[in-house]
PDB file of N, CA and C in Angstrom:
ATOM      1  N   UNK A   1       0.815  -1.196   0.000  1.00  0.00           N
ATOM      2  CA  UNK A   1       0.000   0.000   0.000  1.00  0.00           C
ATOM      3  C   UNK A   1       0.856   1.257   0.000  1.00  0.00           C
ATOM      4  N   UNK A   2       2.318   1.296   0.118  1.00  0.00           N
ATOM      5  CA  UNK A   2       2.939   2.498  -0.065  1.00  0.00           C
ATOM      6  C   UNK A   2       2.870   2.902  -1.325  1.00  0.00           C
ATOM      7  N   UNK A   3       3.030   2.234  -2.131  1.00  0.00           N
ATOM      8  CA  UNK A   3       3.016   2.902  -3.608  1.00  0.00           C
ATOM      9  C   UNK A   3       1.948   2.629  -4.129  1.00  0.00           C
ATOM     10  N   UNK A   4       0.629   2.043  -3.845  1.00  0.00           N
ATOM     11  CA  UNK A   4      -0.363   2.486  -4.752  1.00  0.00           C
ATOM     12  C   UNK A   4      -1.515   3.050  -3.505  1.00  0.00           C
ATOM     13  N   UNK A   5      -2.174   3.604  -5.327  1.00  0.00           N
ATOM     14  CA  UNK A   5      -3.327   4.346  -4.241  1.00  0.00           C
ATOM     15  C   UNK A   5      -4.727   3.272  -3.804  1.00  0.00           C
ATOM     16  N   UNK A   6      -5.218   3.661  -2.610  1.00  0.00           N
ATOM     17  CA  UNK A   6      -6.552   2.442  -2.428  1.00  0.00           C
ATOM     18  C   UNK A   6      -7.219   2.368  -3.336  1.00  0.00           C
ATOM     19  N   UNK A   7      -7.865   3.494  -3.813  1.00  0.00           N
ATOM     20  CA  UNK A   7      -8.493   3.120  -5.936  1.00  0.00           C
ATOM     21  C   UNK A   7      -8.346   2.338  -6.400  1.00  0.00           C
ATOM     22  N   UNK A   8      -6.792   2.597  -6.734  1.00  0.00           N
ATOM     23  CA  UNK A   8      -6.012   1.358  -7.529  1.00  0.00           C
ATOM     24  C   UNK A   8      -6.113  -0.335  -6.787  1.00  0.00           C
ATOM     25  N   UNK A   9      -6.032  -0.637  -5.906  1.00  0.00           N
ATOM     26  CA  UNK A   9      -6.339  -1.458  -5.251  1.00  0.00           C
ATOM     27  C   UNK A   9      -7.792  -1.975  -5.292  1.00  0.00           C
ATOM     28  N   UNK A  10      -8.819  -1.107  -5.588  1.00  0.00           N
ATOM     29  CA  UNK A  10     -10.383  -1.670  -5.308  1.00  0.00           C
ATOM     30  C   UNK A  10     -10.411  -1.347  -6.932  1.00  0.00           C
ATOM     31  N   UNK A  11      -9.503  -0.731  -7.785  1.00  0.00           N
ATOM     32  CA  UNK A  11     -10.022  -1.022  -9.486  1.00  0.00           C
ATOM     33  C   UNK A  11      -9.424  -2.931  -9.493  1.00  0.00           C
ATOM     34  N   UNK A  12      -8.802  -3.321  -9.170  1.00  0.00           N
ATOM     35  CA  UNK A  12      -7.786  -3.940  -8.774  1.00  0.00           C
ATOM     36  C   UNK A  12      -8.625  -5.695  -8.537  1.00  0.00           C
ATOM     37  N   UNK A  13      -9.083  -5.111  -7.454  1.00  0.00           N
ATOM     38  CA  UNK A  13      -9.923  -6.207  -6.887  1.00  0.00           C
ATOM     39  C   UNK A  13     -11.544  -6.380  -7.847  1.00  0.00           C
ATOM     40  N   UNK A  14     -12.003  -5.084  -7.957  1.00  0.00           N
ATOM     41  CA  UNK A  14     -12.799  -5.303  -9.055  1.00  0.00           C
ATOM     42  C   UNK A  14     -13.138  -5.570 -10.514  1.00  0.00           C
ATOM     43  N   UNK A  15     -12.197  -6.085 -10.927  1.00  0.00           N
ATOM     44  CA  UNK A  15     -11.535  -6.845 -11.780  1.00  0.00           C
ATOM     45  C   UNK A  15     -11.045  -8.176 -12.113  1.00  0.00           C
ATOM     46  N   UNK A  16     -11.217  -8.535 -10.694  1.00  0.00           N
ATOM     47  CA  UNK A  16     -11.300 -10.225 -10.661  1.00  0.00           C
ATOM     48  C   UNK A  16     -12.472 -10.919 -11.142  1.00  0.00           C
ATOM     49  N   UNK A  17     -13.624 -10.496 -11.189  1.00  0.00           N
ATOM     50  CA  UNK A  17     -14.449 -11.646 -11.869  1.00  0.00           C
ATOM     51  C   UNK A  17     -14.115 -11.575 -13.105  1.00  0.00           C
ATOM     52  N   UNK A  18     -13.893 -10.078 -13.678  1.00  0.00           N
ATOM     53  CA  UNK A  18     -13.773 -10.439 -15.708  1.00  0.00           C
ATOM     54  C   UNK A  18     -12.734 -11.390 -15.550  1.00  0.00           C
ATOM     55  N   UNK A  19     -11.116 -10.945 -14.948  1.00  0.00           N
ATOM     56  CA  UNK A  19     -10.376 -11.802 -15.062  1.00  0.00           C
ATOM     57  C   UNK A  19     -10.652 -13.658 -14.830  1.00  0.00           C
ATOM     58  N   UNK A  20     -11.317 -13.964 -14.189  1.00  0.00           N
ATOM     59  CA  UNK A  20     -11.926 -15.380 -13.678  1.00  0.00           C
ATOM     60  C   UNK A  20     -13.247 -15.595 -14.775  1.00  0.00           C
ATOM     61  N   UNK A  21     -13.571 -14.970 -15.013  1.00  0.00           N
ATOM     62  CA  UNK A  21     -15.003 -15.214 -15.898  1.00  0.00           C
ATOM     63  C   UNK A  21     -13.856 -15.776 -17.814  1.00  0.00           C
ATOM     64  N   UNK A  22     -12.926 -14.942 -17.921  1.00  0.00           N
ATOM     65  CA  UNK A  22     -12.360 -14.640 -19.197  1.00  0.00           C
ATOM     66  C   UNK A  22     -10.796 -16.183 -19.016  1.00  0.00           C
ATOM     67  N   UNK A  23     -10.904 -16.269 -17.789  1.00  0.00           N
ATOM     68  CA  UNK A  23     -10.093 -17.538 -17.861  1.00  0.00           C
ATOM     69  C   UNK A  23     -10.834 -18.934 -17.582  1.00  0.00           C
ATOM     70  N   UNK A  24     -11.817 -18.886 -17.663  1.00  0.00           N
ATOM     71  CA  UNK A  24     -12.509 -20.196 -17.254  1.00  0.00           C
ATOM     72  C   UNK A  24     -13.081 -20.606 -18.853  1.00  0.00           C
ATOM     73  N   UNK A  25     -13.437 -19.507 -19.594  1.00  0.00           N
ATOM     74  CA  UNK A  25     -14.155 -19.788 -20.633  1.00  0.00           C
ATOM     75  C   UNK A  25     -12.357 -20.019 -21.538  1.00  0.00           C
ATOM     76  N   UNK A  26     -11.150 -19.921 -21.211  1.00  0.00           N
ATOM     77  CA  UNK A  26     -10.243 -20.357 -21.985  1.00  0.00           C
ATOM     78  C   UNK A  26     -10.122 -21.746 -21.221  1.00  0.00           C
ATOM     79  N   UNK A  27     -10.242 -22.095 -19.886  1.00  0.00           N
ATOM     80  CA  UNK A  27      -9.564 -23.490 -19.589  1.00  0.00           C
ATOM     81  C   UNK A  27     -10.841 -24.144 -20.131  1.00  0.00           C
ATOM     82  N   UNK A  28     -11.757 -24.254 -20.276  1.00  0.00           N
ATOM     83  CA  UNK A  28     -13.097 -24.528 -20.150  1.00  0.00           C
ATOM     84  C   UNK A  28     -13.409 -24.763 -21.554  1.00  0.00           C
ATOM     85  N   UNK A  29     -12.776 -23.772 -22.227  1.00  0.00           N
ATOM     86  CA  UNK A  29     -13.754 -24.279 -23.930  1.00  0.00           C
ATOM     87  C   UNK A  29     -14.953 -24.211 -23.709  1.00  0.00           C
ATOM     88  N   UNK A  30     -15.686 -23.541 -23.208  1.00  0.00           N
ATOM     89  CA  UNK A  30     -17.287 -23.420 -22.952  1.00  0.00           C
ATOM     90  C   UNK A  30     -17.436 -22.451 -23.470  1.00  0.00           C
ATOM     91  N   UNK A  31     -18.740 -22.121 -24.268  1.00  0.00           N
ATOM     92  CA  UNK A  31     -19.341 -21.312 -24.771  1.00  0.00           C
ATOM     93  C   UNK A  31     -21.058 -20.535 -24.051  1.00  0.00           C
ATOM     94  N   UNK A  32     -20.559 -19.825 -23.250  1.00  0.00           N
ATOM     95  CA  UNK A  32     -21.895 -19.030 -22.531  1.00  0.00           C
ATOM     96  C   UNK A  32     -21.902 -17.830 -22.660  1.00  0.00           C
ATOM     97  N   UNK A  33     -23.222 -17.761 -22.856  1.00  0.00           N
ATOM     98  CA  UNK A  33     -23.569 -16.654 -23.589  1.00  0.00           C
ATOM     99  C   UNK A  33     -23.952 -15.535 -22.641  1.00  0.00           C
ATOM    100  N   UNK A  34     -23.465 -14.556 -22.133  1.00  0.00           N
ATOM    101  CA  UNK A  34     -23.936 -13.580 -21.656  1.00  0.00           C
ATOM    102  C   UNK A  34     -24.614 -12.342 -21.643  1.00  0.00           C
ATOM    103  N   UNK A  35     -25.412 -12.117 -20.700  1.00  0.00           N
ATOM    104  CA  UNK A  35     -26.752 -10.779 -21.557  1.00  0.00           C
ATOM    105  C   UNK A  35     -25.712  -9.624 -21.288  1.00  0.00           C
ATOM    106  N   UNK A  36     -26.107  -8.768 -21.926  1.00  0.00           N
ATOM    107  CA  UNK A  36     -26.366  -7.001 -21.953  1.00  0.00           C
ATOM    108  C   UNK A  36     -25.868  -6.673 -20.852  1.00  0.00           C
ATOM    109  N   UNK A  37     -26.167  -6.772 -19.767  1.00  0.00           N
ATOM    110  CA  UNK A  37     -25.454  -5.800 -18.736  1.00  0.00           C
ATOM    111  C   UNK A  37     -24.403  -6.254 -18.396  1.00  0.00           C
ATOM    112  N   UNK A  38     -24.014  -8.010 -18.660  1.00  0.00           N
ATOM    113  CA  UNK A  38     -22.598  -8.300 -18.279  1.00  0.00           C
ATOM    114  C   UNK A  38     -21.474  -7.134 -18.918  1.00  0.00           C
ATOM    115  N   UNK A  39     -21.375  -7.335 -20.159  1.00  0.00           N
ATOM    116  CA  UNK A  39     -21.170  -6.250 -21.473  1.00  0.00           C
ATOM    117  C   UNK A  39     -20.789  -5.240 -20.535  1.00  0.00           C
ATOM    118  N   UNK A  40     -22.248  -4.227 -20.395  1.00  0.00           N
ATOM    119  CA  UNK A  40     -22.221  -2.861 -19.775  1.00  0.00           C
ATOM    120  C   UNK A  40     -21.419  -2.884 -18.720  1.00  0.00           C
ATOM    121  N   UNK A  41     -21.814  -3.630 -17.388  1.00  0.00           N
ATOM    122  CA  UNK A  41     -20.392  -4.049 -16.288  1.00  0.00           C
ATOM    123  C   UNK A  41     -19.188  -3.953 -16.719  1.00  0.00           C
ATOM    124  N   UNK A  42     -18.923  -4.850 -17.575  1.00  0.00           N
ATOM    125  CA  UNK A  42     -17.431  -5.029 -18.017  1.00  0.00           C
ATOM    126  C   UNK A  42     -17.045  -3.355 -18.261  1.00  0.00           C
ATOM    127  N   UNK A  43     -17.329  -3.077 -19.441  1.00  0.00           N
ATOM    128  CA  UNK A  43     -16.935  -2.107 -19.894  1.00  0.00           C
ATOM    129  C   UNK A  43     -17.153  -0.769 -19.427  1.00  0.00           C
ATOM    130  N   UNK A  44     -18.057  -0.797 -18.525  1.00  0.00           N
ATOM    131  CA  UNK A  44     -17.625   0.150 -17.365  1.00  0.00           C
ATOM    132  C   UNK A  44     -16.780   0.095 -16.473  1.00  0.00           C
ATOM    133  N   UNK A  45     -16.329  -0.821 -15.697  1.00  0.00           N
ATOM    134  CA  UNK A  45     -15.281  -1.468 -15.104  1.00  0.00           C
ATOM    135  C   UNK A  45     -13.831  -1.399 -15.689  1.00  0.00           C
ATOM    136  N   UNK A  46     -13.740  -1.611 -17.171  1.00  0.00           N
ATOM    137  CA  UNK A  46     -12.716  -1.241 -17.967  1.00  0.00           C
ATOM    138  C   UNK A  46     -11.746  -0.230 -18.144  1.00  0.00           C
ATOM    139  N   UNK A  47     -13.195   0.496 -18.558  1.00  0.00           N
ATOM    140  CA  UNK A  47     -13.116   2.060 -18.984  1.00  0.00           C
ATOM    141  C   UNK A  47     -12.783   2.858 -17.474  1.00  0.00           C
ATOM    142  N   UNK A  48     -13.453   2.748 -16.443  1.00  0.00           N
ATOM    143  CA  UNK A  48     -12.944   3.491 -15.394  1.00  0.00           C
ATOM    144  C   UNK A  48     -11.282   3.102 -14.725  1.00  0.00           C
ATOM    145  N   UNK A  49     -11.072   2.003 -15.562  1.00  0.00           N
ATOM    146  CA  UNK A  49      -9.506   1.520 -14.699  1.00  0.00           C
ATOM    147  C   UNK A  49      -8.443   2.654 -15.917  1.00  0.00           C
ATOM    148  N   UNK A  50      -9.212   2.233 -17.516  1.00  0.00           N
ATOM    149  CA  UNK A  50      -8.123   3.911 -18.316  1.00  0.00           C
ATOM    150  C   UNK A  50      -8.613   4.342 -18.103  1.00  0.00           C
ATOM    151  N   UNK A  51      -9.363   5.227 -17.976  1.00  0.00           N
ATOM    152  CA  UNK A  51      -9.333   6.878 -17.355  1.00  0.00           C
ATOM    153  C   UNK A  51      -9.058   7.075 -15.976  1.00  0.00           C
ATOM    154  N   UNK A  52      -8.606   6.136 -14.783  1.00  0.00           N
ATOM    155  CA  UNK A  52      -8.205   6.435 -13.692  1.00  0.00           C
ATOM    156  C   UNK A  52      -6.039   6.457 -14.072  1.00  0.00           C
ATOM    157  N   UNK A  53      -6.084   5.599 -14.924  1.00  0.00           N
ATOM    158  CA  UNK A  53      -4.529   5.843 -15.450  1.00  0.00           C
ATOM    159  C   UNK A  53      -4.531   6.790 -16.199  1.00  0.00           C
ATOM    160  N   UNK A  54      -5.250   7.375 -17.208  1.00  0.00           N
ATOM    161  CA  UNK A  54      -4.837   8.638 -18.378  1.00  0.00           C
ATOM    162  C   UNK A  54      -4.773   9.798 -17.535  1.00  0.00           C
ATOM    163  N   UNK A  55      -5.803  10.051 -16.075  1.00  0.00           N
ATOM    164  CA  UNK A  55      -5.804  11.423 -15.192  1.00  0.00           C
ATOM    165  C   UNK A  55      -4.264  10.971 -15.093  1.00  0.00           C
ATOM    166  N   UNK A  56      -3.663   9.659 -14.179  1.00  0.00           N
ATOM    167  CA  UNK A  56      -2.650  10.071 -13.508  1.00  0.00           C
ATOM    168  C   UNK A  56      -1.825  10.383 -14.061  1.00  0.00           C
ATOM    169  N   UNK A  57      -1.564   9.601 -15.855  1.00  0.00           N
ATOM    170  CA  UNK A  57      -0.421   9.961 -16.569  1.00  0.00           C
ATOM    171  C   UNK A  57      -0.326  11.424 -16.670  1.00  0.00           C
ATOM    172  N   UNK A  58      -1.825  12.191 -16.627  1.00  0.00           N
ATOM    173  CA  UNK A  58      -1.645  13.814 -17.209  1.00  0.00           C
ATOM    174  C   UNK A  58      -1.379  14.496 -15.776  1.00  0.00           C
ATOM    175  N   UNK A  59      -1.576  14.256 -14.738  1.00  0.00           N
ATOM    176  CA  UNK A  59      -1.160  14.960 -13.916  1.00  0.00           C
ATOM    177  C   UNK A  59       0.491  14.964 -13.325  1.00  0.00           C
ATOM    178  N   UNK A  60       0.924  13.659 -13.579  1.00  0.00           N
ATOM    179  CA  UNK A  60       2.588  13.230 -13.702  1.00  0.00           C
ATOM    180  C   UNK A  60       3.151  14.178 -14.537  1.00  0.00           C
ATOM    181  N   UNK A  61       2.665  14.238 -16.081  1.00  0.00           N
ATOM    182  CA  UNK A  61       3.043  15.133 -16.971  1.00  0.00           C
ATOM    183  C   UNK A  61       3.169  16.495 -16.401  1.00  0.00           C
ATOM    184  N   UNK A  62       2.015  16.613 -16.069  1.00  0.00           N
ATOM    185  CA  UNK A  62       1.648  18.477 -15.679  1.00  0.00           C
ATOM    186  C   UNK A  62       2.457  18.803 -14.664  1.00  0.00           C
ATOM    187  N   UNK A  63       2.960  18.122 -13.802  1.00  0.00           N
ATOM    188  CA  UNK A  63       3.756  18.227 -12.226  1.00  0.00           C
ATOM    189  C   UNK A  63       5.651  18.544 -12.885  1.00  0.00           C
ATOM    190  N   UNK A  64       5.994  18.013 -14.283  1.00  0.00           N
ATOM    191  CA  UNK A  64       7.088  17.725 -14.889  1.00  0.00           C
ATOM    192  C   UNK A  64       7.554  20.117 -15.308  1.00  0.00           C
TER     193      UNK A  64
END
């Protein structure tokens, strides 16, 4: 916890089911089909982990 921030840590942790959902369907060879909001989850979940890195890269920059 010295070098990261708790964010980063709970983007971190919230990220384990895609990761577990996206490795089971590789050990697994299974094909399930998931609705619409899995989708929306994901990619909200995604999207908030880059744009919590693009702020920090621009504020690293801006501090330079």
């Amino acid at each position: 916890m010295r070098y990261m921030t708790p964010y980063s840590v709970i983007m971190a942790v919230n990220l384990e089911p895609i990761y577990s959902i996206i490795i089971a369907l590789i050990i697994f060879n299974d094909s399930e089909s998931m609705n619409t909001f899995f989708y929306l989850g994901g990619t909200l979940i995604l999207l908030t982990v880059f744009f919590d890195g693009y702020i920090k890269a621009k504020k690293k920059s801006l501090k330079k």
